[in-house]
N, C-alpha and C. Protein backbone atom coordinates (compact mmCIF):
# COMPACT_ATOMS: atom_id res chain seq x y z
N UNK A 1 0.82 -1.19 0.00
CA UNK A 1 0.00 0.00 0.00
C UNK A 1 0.87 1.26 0.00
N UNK A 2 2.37 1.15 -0.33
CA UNK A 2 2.90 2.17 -0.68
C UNK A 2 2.63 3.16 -1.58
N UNK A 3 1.93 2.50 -2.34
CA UNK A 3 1.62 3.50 -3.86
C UNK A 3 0.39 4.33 -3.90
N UNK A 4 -0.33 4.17 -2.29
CA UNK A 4 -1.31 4.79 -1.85
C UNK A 4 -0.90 6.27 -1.62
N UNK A 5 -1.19 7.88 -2.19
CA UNK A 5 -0.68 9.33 -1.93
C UNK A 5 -1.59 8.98 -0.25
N UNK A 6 -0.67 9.99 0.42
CA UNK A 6 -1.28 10.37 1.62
C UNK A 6 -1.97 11.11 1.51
N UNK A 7 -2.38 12.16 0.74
CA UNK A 7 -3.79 12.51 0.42
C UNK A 7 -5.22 11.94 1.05
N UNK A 8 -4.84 10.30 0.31
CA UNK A 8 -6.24 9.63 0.40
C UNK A 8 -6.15 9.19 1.59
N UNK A 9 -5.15 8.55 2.42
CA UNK A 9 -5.76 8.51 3.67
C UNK A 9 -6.40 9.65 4.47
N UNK A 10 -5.53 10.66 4.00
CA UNK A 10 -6.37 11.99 4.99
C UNK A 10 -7.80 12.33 4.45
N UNK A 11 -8.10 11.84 3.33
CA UNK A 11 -9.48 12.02 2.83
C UNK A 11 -10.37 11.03 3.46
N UNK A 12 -9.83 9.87 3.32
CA UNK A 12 -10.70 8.96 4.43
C UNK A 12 -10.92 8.99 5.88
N UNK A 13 -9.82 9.55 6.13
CA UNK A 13 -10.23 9.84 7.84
C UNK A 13 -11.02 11.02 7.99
N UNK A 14 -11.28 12.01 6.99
CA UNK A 14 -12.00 12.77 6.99
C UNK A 14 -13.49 12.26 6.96
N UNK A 15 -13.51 11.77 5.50
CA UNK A 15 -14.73 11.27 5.69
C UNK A 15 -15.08 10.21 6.50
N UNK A 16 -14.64 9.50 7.38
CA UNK A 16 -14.94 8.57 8.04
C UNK A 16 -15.29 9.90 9.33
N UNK A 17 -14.28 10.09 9.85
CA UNK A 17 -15.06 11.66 11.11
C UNK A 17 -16.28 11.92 10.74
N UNK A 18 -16.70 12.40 9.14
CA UNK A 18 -18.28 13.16 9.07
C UNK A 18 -18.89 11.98 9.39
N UNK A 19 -19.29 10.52 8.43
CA UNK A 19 -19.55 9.48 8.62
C UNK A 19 -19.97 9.50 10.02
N UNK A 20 -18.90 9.21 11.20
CA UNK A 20 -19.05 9.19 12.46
C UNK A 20 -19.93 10.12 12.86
N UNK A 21 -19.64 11.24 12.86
CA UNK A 21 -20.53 12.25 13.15
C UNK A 21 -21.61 12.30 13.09
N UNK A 22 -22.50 11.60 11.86
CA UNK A 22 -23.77 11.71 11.87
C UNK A 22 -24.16 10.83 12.20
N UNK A 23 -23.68 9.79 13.20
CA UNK A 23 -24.32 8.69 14.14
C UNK A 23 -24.89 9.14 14.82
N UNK A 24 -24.78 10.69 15.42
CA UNK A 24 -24.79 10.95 16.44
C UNK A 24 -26.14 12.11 16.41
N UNK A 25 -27.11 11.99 17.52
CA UNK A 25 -28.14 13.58 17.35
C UNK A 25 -27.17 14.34 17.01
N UNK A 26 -27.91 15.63 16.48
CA UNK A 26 -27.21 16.55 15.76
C UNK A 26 -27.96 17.71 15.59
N UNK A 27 -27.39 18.88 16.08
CA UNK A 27 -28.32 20.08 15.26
C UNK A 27 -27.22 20.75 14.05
N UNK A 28 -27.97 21.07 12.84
CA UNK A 28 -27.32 21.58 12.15
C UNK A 28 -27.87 22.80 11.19
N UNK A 29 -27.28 23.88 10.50
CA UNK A 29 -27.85 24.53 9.98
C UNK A 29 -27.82 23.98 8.68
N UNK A 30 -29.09 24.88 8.00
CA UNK A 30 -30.07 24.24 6.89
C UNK A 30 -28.72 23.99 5.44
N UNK A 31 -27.72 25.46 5.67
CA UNK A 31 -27.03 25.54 4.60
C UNK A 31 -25.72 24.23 4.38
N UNK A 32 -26.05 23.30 5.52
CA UNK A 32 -24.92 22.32 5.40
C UNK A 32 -25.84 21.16 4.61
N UNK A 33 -26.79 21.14 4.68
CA UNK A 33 -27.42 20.13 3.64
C UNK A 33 -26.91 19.64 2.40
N UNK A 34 -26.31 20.85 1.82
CA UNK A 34 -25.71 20.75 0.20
C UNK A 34 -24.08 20.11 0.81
N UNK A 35 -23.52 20.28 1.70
CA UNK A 35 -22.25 19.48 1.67
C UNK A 35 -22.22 18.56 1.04
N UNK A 36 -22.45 16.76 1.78
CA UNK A 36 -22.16 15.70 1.67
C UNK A 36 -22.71 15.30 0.31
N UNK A 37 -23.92 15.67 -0.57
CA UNK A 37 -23.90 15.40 -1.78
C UNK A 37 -23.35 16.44 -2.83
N UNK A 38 -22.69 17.44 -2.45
CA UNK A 38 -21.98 18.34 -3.18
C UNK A 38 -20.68 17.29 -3.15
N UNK A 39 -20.09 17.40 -2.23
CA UNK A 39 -18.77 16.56 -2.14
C UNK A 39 -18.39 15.51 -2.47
N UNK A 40 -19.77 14.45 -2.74
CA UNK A 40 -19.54 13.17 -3.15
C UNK A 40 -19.48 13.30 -4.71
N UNK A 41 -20.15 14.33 -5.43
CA UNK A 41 -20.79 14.67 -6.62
C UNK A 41 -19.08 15.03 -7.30
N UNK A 42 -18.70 15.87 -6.30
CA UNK A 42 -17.35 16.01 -7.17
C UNK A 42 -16.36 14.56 -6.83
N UNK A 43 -15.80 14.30 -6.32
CA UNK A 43 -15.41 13.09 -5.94
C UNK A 43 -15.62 12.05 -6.89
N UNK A 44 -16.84 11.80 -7.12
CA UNK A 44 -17.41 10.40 -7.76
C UNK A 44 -17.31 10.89 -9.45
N UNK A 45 -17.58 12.28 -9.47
CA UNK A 45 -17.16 12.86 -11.30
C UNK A 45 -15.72 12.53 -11.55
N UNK A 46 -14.61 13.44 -10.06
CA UNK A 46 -13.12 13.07 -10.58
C UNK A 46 -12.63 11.56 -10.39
N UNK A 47 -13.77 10.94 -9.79
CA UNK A 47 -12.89 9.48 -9.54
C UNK A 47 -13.28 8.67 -11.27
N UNK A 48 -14.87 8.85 -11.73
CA UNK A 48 -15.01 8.39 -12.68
C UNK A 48 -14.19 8.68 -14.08
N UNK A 49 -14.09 10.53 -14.07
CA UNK A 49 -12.84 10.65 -15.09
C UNK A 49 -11.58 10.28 -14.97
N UNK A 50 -10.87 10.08 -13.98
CA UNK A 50 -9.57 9.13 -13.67
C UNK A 50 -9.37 8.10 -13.89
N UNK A 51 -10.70 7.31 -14.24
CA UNK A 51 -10.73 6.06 -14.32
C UNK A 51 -10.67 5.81 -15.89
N UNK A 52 -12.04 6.56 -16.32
CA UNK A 52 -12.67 6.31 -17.77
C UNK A 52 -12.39 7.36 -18.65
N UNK A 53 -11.93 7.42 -19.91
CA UNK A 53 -11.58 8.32 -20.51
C UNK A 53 -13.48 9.43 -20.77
N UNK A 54 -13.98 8.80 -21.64
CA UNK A 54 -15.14 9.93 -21.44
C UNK A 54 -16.43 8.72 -21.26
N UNK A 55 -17.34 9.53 -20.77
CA UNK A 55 -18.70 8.95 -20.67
C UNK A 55 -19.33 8.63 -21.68
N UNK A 56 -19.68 7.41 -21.92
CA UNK A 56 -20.75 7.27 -22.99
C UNK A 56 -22.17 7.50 -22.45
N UNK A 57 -23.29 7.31 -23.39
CA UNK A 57 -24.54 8.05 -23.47
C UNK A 57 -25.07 6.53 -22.85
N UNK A 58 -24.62 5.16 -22.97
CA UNK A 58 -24.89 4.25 -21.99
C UNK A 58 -24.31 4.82 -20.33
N UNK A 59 -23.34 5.35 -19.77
CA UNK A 59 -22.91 5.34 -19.02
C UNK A 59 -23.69 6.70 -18.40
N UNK A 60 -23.74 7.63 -19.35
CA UNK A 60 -25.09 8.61 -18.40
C UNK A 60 -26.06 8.08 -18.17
N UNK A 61 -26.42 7.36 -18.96
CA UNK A 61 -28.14 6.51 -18.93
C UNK A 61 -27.90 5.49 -17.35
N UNK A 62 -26.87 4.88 -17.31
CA UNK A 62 -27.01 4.50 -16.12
C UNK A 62 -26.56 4.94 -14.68
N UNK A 63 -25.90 6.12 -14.97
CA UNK A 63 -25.64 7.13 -14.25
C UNK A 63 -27.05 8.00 -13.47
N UNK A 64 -28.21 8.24 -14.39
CA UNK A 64 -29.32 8.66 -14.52
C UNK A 64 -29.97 7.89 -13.53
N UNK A 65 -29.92 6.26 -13.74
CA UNK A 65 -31.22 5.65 -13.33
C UNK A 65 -30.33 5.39 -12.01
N UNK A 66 -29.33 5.28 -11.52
CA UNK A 66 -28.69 4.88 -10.54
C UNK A 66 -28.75 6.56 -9.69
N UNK A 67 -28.77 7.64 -10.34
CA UNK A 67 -29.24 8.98 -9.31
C UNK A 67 -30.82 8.76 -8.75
N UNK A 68 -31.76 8.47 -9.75
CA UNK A 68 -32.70 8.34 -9.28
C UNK A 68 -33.27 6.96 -8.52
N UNK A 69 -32.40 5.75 -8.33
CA UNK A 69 -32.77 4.72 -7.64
C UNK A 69 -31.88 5.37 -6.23
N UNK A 70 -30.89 5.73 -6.31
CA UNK A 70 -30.03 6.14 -4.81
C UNK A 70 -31.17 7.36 -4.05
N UNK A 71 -32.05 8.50 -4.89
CA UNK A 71 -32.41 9.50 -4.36
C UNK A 71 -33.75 8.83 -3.58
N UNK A 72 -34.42 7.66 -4.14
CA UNK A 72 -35.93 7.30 -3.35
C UNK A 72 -35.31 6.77 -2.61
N UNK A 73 -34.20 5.94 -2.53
CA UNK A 73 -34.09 5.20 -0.88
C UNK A 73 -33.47 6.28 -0.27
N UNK A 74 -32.88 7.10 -0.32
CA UNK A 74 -32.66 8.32 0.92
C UNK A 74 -33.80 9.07 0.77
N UNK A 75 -34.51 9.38 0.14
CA UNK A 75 -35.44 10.15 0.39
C UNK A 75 -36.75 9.49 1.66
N UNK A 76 -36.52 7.95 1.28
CA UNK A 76 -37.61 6.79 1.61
C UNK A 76 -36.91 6.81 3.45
N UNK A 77 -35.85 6.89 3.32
CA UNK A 77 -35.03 6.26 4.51
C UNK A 77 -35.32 7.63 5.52
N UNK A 78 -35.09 8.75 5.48
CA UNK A 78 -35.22 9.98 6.21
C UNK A 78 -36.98 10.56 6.20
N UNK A 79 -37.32 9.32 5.53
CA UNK A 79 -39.25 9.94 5.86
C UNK A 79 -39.54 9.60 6.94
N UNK A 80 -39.66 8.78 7.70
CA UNK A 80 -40.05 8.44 9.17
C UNK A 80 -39.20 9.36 10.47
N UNK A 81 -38.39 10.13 10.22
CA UNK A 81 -37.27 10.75 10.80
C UNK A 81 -38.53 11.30 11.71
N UNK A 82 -38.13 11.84 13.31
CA UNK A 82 -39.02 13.16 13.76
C UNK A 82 -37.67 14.33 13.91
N UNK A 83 -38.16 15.00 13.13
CA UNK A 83 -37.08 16.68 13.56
C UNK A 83 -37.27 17.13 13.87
N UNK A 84 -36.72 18.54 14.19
CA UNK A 84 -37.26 19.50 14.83
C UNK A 84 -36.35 20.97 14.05
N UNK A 85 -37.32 22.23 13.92
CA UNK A 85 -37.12 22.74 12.99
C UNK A 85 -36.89 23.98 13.60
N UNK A 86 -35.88 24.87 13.46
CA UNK A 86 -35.89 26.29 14.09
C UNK A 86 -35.32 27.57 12.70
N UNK A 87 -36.51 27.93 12.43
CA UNK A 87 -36.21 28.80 11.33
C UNK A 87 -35.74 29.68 11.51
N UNK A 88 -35.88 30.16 12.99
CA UNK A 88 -35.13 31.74 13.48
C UNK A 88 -33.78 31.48 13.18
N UNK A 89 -33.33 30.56 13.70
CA UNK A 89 -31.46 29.81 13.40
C UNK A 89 -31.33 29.27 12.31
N UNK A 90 -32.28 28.95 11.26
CA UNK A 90 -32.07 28.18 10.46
C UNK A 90 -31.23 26.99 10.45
N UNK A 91 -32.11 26.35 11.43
CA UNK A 91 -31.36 25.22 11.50
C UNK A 91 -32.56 24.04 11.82
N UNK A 92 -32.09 22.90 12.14
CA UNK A 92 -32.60 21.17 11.62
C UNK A 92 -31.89 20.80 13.45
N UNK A 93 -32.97 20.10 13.99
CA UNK A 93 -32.13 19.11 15.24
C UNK A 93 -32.46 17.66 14.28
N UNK A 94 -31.90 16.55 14.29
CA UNK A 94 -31.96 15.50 13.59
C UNK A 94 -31.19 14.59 14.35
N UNK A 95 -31.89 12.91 13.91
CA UNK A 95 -31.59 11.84 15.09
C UNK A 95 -29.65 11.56 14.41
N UNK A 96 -29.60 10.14 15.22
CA UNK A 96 -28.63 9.85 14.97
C UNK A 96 -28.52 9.22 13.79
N UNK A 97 -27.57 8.78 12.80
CA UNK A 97 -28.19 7.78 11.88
C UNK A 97 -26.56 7.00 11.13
N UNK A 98 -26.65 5.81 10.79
CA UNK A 98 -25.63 5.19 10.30
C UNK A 98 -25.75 5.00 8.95
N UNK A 99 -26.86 5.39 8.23
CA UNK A 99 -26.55 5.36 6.77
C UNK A 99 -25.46 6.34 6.26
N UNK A 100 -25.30 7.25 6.50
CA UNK A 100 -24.19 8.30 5.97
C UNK A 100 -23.27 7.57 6.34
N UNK A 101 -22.46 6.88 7.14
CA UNK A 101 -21.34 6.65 7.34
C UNK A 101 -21.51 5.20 6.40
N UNK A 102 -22.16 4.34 6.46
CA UNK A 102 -22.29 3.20 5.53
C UNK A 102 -22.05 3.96 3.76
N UNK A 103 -22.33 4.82 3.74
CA UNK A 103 -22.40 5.48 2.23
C UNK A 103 -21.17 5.86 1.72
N UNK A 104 -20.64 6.48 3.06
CA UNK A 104 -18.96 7.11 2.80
C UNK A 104 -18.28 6.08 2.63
N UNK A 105 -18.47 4.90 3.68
CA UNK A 105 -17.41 3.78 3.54
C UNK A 105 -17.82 2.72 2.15
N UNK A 106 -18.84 2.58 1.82
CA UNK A 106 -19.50 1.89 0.30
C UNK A 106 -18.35 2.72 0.07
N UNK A 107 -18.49 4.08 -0.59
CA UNK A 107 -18.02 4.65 -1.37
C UNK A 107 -16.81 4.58 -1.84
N UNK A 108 -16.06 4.58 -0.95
CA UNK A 108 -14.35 4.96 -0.05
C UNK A 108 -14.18 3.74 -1.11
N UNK A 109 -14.40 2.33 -0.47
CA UNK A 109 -13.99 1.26 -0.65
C UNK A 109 -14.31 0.79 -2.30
N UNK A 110 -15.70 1.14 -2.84
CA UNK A 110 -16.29 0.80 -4.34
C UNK A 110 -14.76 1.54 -5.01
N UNK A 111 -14.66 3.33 -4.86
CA UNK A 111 -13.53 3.92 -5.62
C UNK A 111 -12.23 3.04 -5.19
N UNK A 112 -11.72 2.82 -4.18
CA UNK A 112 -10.36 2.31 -4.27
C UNK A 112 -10.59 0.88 -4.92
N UNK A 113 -11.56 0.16 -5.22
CA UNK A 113 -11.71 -1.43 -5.69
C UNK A 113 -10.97 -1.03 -7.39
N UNK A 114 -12.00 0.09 -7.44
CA UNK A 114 -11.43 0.41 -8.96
C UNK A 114 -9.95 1.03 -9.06
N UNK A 115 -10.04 1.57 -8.51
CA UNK A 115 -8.17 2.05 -8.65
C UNK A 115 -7.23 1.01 -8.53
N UNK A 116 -7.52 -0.18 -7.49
CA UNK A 116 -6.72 -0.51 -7.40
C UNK A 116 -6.61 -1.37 -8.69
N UNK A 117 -8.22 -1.87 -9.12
CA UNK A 117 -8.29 -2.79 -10.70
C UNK A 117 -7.31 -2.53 -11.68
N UNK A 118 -7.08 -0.92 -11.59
CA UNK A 118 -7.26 -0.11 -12.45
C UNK A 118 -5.29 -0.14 -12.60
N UNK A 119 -5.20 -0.19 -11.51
CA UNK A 119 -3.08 0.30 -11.17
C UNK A 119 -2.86 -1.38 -11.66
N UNK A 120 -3.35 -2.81 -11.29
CA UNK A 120 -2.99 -4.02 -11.43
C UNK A 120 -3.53 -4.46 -12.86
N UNK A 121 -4.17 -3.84 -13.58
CA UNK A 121 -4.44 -4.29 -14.95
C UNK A 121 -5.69 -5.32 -14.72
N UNK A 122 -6.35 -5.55 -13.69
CA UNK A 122 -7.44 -6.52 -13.17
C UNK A 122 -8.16 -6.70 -15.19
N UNK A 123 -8.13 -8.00 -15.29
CA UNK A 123 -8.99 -8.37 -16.34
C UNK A 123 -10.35 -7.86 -16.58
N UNK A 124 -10.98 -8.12 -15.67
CA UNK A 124 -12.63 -7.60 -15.28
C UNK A 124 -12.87 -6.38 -15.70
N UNK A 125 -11.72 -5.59 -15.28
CA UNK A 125 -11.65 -3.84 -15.37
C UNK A 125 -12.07 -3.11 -17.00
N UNK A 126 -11.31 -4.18 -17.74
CA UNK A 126 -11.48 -3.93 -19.31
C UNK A 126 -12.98 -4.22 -19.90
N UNK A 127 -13.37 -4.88 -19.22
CA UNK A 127 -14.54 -5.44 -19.64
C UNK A 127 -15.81 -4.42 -19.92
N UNK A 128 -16.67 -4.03 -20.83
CA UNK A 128 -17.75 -3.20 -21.69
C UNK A 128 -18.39 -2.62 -20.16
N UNK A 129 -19.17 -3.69 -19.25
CA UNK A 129 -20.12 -3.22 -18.44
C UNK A 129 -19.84 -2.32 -17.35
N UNK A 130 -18.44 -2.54 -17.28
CA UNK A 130 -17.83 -2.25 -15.77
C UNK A 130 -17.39 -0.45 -16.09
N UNK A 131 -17.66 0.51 -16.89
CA UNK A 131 -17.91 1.85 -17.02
C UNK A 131 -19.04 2.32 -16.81
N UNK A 132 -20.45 1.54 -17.28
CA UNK A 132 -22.04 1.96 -16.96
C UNK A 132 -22.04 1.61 -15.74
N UNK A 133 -21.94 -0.01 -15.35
CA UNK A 133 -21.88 0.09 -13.77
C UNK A 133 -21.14 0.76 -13.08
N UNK A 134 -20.13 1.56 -12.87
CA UNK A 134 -19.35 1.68 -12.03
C UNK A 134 -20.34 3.37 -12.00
N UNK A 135 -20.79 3.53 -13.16
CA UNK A 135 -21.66 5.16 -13.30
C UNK A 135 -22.92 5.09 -12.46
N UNK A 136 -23.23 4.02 -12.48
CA UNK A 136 -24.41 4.14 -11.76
C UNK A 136 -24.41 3.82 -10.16
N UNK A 137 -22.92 3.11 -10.00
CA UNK A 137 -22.96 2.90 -8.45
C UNK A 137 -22.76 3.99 -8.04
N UNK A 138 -21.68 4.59 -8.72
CA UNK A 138 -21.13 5.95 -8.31
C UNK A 138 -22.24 7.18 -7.69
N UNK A 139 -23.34 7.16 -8.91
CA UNK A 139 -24.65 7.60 -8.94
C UNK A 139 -25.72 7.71 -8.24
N UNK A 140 -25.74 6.25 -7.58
CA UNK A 140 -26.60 5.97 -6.56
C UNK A 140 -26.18 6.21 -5.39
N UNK A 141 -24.82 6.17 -4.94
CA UNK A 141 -24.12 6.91 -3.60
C UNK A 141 -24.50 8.09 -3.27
N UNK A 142 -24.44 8.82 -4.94
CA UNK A 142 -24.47 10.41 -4.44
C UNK A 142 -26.13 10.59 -4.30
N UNK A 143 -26.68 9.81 -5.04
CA UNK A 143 -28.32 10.14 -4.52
C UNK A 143 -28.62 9.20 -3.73
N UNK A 144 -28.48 8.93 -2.86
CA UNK A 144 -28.87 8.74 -1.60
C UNK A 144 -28.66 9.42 -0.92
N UNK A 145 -27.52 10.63 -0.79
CA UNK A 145 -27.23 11.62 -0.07
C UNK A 145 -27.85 12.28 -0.32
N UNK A 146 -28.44 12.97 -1.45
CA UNK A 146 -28.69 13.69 -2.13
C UNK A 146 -30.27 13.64 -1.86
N UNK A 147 -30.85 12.24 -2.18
CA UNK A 147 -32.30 12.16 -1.71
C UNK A 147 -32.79 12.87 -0.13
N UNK A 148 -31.90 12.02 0.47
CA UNK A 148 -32.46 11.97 2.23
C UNK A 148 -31.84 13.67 2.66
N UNK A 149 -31.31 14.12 2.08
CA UNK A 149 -30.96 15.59 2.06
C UNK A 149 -32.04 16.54 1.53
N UNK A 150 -32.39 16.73 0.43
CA UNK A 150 -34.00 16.81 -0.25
C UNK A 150 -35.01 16.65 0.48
N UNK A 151 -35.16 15.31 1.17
CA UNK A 151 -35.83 15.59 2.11
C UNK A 151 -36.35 16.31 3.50
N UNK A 152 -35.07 16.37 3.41
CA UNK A 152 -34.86 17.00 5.15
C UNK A 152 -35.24 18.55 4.76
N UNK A 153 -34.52 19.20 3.35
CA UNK A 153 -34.77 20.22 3.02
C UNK A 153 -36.43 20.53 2.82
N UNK A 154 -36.98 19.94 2.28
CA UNK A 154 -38.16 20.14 2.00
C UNK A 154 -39.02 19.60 3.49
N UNK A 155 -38.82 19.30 4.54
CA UNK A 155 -39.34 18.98 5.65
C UNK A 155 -39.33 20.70 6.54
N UNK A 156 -37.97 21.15 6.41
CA UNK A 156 -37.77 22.42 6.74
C UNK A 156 -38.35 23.41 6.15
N UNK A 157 -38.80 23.21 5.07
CA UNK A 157 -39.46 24.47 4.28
C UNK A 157 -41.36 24.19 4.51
N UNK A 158 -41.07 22.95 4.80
CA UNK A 158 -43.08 22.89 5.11
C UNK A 158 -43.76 22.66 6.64
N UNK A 159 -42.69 22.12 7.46
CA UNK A 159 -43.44 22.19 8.65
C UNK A 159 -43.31 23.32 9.37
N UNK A 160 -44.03 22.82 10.34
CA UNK A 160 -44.18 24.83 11.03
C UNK A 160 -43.04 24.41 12.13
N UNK A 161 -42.36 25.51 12.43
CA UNK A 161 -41.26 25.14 13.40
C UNK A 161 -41.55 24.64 15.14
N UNK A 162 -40.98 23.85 15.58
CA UNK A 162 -40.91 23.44 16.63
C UNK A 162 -40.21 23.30 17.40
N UNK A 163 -39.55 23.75 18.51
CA UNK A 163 -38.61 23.93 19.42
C UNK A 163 -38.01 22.22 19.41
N UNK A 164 -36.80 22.08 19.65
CA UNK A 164 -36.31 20.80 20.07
C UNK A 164 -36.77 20.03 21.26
N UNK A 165 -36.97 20.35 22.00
CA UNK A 165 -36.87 20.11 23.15
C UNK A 165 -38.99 19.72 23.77
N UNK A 166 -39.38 19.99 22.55
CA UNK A 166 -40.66 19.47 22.47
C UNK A 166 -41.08 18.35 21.49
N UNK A 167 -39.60 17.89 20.71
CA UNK A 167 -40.22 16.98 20.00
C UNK A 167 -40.36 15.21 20.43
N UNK A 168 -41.35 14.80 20.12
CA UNK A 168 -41.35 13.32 20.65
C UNK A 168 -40.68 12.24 20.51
């Protein structure tokens, strides 16, 4: 694992900290919503162009259906949530939860599978399917963040606010 830049470990311990972090209750303001699928969005674009020279119109297509299969299960997964909403602060109290950190580490681990395919000449790697799939896993990571984020956003913009400390 020499040929690993120290970069990426410090990127993983990063994201493994946020990961961690959102195990945990949490209040946060509304404008951090766009982080974790902003960040994965670039990430998963520069990991896919590093990998693949350009996208084919199969590889958006499954890029597409893999944003919109990742966005209903986060969207699906953060519907039962109870929050609590303070618009004066603009901010979200929200439970603990282990999907974000399951997402970072999917993630972490799906991109280095390919790099490493990718540095060893892995046979598989060459193979037609493994650019659409790898677009759509990529895809579905970021919408799942992206969904259950959407949600939360649009939970904040329609319920009427409620102190924390009154919610059930």
């Amino acid at each position: 694992m020499t040929h690993v830049p120290a970069y990426v470990y410090i990127l993983f311990l990063l994201l493994l900290w946020m990961g961690i972090s959102r195990c945990l209750p949490r209040t946060i303001r509304v404008e951090r919503l766009a982080i974790m699928p902003l960040l994965m969005a670039i990430l998963g674009a520069r990991g896919f162009d590093g990998l693949f020279s350009q996208p084919s119109l199969l590889d958006v297509l499954f890029a597409a259906l893999g944003l919109g299969i990742g966005m209903a299960v986060g969207w699906r997964h953060v519907s039962g949530w109870k929050i609590a909403v303070d618009k004066t602060k603009g901010s979200l109290s929200l439970p603990g939860d282990i999907m974000m950190l399951v997402i970072i580490l999917a993630t972490f681990a799906f991109e280095f599978l390919l790099h490493a395919a990718a540095a060893t000449h892995a046979a598989w790697f060459s193979a037609p399917f493994v650019p659409p799939l790898a677009a759509a896993i990529w895809a579905g990571f970021i919408g799942m963040s992206l969904g259950r984020n959407l949600h939360l956003l649009s939970r904040y913009m329609t319920i009427p606010e409620q102190p924390a400390d009154q919610v059930g």
